[in-house]
N, C-alpha and C. Protein backbone atom coordinates (compact mmCIF):
# COMPACT_ATOMS: atom_id res chain seq x y z
N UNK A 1 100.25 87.28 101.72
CA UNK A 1 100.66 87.99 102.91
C UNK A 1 99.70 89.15 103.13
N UNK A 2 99.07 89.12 104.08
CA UNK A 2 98.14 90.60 105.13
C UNK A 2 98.72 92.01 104.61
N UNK A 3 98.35 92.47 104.55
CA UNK A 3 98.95 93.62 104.87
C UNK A 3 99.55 94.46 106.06
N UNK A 4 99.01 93.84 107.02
CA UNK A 4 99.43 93.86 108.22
C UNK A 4 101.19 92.90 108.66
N UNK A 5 100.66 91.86 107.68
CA UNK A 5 102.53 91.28 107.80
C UNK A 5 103.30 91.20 107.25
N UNK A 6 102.61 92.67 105.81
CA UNK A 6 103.81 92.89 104.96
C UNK A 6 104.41 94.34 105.93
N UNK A 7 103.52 94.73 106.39
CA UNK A 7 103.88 96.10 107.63
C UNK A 7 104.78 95.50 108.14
N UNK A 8 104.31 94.68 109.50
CA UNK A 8 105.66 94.21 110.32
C UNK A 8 106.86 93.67 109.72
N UNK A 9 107.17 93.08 108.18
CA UNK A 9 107.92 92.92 107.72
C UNK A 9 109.11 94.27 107.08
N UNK A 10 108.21 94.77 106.80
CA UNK A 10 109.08 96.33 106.30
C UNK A 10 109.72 96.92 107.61
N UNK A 11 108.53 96.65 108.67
CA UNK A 11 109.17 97.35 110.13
C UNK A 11 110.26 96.48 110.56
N UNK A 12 110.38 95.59 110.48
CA UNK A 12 111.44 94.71 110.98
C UNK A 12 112.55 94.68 110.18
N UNK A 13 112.39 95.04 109.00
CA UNK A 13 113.47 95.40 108.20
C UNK A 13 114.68 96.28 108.20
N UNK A 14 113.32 97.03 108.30
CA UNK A 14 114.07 98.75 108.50
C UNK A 14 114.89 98.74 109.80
N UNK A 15 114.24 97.89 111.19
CA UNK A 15 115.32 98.13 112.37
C UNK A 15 116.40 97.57 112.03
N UNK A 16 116.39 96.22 111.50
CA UNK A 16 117.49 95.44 111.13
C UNK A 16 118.32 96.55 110.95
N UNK A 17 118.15 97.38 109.50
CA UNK A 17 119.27 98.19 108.44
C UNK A 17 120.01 99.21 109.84
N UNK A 18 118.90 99.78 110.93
CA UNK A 18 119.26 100.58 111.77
C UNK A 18 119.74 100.10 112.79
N UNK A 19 119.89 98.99 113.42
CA UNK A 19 120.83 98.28 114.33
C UNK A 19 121.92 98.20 113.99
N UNK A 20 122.19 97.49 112.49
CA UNK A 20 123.29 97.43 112.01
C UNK A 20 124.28 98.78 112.36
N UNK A 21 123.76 100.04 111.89
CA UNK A 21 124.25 101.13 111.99
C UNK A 21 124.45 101.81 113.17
N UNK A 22 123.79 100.93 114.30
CA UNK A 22 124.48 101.79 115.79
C UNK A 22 125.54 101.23 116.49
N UNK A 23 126.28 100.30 115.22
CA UNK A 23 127.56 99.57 115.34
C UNK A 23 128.78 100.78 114.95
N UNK A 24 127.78 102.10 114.00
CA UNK A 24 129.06 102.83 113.24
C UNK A 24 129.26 104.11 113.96
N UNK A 25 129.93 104.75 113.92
CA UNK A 25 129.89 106.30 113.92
C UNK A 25 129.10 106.72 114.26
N UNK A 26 128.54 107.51 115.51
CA UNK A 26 127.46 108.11 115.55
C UNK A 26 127.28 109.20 114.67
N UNK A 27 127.94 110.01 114.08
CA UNK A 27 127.91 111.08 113.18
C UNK A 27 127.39 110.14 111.87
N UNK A 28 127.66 109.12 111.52
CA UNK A 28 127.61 108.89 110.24
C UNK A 28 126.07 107.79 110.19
N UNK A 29 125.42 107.34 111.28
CA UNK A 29 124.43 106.70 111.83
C UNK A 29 122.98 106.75 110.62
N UNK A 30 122.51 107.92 111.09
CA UNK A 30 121.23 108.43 110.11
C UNK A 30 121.47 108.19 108.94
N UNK A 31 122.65 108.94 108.33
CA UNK A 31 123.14 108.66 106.57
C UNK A 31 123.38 107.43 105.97
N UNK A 32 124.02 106.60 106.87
CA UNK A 32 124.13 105.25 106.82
C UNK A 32 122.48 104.75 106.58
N UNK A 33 121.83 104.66 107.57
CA UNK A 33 120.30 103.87 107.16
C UNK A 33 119.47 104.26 106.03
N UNK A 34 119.67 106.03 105.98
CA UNK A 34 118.85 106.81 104.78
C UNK A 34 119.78 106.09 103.27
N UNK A 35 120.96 105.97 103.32
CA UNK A 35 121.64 105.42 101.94
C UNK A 35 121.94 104.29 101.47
N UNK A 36 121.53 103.17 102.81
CA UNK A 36 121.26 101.75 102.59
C UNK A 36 119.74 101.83 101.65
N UNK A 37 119.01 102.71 102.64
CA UNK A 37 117.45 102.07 101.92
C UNK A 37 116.93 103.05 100.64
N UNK A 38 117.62 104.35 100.73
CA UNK A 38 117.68 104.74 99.04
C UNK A 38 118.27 104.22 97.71
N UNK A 39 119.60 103.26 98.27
CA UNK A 39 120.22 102.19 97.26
C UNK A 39 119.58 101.06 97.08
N UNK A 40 118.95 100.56 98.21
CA UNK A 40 118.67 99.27 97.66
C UNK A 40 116.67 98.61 97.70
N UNK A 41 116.15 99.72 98.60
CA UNK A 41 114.82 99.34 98.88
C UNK A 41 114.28 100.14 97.18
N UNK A 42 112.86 99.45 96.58
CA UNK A 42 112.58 99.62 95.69
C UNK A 42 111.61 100.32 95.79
N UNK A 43 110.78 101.72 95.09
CA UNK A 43 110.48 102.92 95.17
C UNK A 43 109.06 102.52 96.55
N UNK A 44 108.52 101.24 96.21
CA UNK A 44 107.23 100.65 96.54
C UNK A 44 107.59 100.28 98.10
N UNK A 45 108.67 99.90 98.24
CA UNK A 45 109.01 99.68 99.30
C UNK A 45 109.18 100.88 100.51
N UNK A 46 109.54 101.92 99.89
CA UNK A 46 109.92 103.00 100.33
C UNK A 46 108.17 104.02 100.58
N UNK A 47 107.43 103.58 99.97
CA UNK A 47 106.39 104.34 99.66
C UNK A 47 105.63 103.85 101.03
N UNK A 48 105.72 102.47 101.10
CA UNK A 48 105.24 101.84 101.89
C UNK A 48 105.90 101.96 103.82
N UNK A 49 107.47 102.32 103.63
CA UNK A 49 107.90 102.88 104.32
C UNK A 49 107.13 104.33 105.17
N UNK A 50 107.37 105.33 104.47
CA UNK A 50 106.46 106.57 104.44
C UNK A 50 105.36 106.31 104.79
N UNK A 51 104.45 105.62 104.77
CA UNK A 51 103.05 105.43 104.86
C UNK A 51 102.83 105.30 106.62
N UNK A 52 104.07 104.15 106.61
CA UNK A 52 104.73 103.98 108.61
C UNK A 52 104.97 105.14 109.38
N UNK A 53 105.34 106.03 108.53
CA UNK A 53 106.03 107.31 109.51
C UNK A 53 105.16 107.89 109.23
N UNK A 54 104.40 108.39 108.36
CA UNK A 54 103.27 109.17 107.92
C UNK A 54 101.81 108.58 109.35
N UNK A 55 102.08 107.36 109.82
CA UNK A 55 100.94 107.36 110.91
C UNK A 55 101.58 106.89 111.88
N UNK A 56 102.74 107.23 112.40
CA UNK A 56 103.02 107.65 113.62
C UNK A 56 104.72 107.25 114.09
N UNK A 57 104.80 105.86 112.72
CA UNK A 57 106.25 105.70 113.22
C UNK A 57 106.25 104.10 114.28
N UNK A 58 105.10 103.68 114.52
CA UNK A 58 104.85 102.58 115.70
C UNK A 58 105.71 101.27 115.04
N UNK A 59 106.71 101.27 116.60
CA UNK A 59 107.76 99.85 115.78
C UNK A 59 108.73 100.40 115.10
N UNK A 60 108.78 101.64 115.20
CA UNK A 60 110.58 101.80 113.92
C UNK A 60 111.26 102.61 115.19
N UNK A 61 112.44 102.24 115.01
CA UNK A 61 113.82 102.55 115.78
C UNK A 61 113.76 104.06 115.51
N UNK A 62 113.87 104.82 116.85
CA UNK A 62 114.85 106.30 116.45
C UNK A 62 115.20 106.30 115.29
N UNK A 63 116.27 105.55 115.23
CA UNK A 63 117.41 106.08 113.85
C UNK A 63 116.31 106.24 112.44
N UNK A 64 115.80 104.95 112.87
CA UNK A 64 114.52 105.14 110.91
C UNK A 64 114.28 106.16 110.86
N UNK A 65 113.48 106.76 111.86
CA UNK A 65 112.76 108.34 111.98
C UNK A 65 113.63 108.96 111.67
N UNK A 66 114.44 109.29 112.22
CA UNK A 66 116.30 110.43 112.07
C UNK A 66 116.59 110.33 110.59
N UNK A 67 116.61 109.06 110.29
CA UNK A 67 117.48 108.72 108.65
C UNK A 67 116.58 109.06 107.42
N UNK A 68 114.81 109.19 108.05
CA UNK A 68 113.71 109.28 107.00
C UNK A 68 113.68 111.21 106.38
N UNK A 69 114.07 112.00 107.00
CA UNK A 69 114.40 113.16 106.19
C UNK A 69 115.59 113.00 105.27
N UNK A 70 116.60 112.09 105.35
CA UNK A 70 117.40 111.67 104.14
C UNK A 70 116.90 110.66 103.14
N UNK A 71 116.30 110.21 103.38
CA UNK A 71 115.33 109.08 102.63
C UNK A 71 114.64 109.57 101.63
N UNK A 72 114.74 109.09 99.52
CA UNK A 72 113.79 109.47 98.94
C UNK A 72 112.59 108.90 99.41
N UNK A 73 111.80 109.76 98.88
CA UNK A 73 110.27 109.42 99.06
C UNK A 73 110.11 109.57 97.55
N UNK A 74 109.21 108.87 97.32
CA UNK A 74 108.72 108.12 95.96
C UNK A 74 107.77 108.80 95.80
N UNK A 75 107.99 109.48 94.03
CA UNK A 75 106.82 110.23 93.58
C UNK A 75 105.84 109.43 92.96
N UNK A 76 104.92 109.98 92.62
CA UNK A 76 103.34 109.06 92.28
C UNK A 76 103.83 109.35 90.33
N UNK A 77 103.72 108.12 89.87
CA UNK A 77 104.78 108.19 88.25
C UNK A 77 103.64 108.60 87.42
N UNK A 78 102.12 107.98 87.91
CA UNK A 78 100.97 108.18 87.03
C UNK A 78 99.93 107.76 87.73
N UNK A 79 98.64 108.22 87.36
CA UNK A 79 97.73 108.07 88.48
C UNK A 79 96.31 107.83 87.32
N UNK A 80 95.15 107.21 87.61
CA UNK A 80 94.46 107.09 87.37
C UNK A 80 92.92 108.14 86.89
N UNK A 81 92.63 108.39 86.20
CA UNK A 81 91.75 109.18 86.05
C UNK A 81 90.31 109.31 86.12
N UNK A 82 89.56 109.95 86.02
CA UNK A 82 88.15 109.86 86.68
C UNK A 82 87.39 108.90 85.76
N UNK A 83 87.90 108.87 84.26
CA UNK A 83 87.29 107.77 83.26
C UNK A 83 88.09 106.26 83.48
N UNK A 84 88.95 106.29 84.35
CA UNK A 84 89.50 105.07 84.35
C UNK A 84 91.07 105.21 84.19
N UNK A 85 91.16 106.14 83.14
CA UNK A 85 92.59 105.47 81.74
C UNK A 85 93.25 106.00 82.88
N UNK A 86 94.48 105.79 82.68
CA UNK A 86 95.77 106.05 83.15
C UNK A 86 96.34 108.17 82.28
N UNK A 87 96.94 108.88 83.36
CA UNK A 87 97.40 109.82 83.18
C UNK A 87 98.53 110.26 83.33
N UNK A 88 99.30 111.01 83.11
CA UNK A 88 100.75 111.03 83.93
C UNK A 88 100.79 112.56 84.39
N UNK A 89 101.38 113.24 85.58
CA UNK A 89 101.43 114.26 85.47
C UNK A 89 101.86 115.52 85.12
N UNK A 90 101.83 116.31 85.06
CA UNK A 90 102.08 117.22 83.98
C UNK A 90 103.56 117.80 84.48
């Protein structure tokens, strides 16, 4: 899979989770999508998420945007170093 149609796949995802939710409560709307995809999307998924809103958001529903300040964002666990090896941060 492209990377381009693992994009539209995450994007199409994410409206899914947020359609679902403009079935509920409008008060409870945002929290609903931010606590579907903090329970069940996996850190990579989420990273990859961020990366969408981080350049502009193109293709995600209102609500994603609204629900993404409740949304973890995934820290970097260990990163690579200038010799190669693996590091973790401090």
């Amino acid at each position: 899979m492209s990377h381009d149609q693992g994009r539209e796949k995450l994007i199409r995802m994410a409206n899914q989770i947020a359609t679902f939710f403009m079935s509920q409560p409008e008060a409870g709307r945002a929290k609903g999508v931010a606590t579907h995809i903090n329970k069940f999307w996996e850190p990579r998924m989420r990273t990859h998420l961020f990366d969408c809103l981080d350049e502009g958001a193109n293709g995600l529903m209102p609500l994603v945007t609204e629900a993404s300040v409740m949304i973890n964002r995934p820290t970097v666990q260990a990163k690579v170093g200038a010799s190669g090896g693996i590091s973790k941060p401090l």
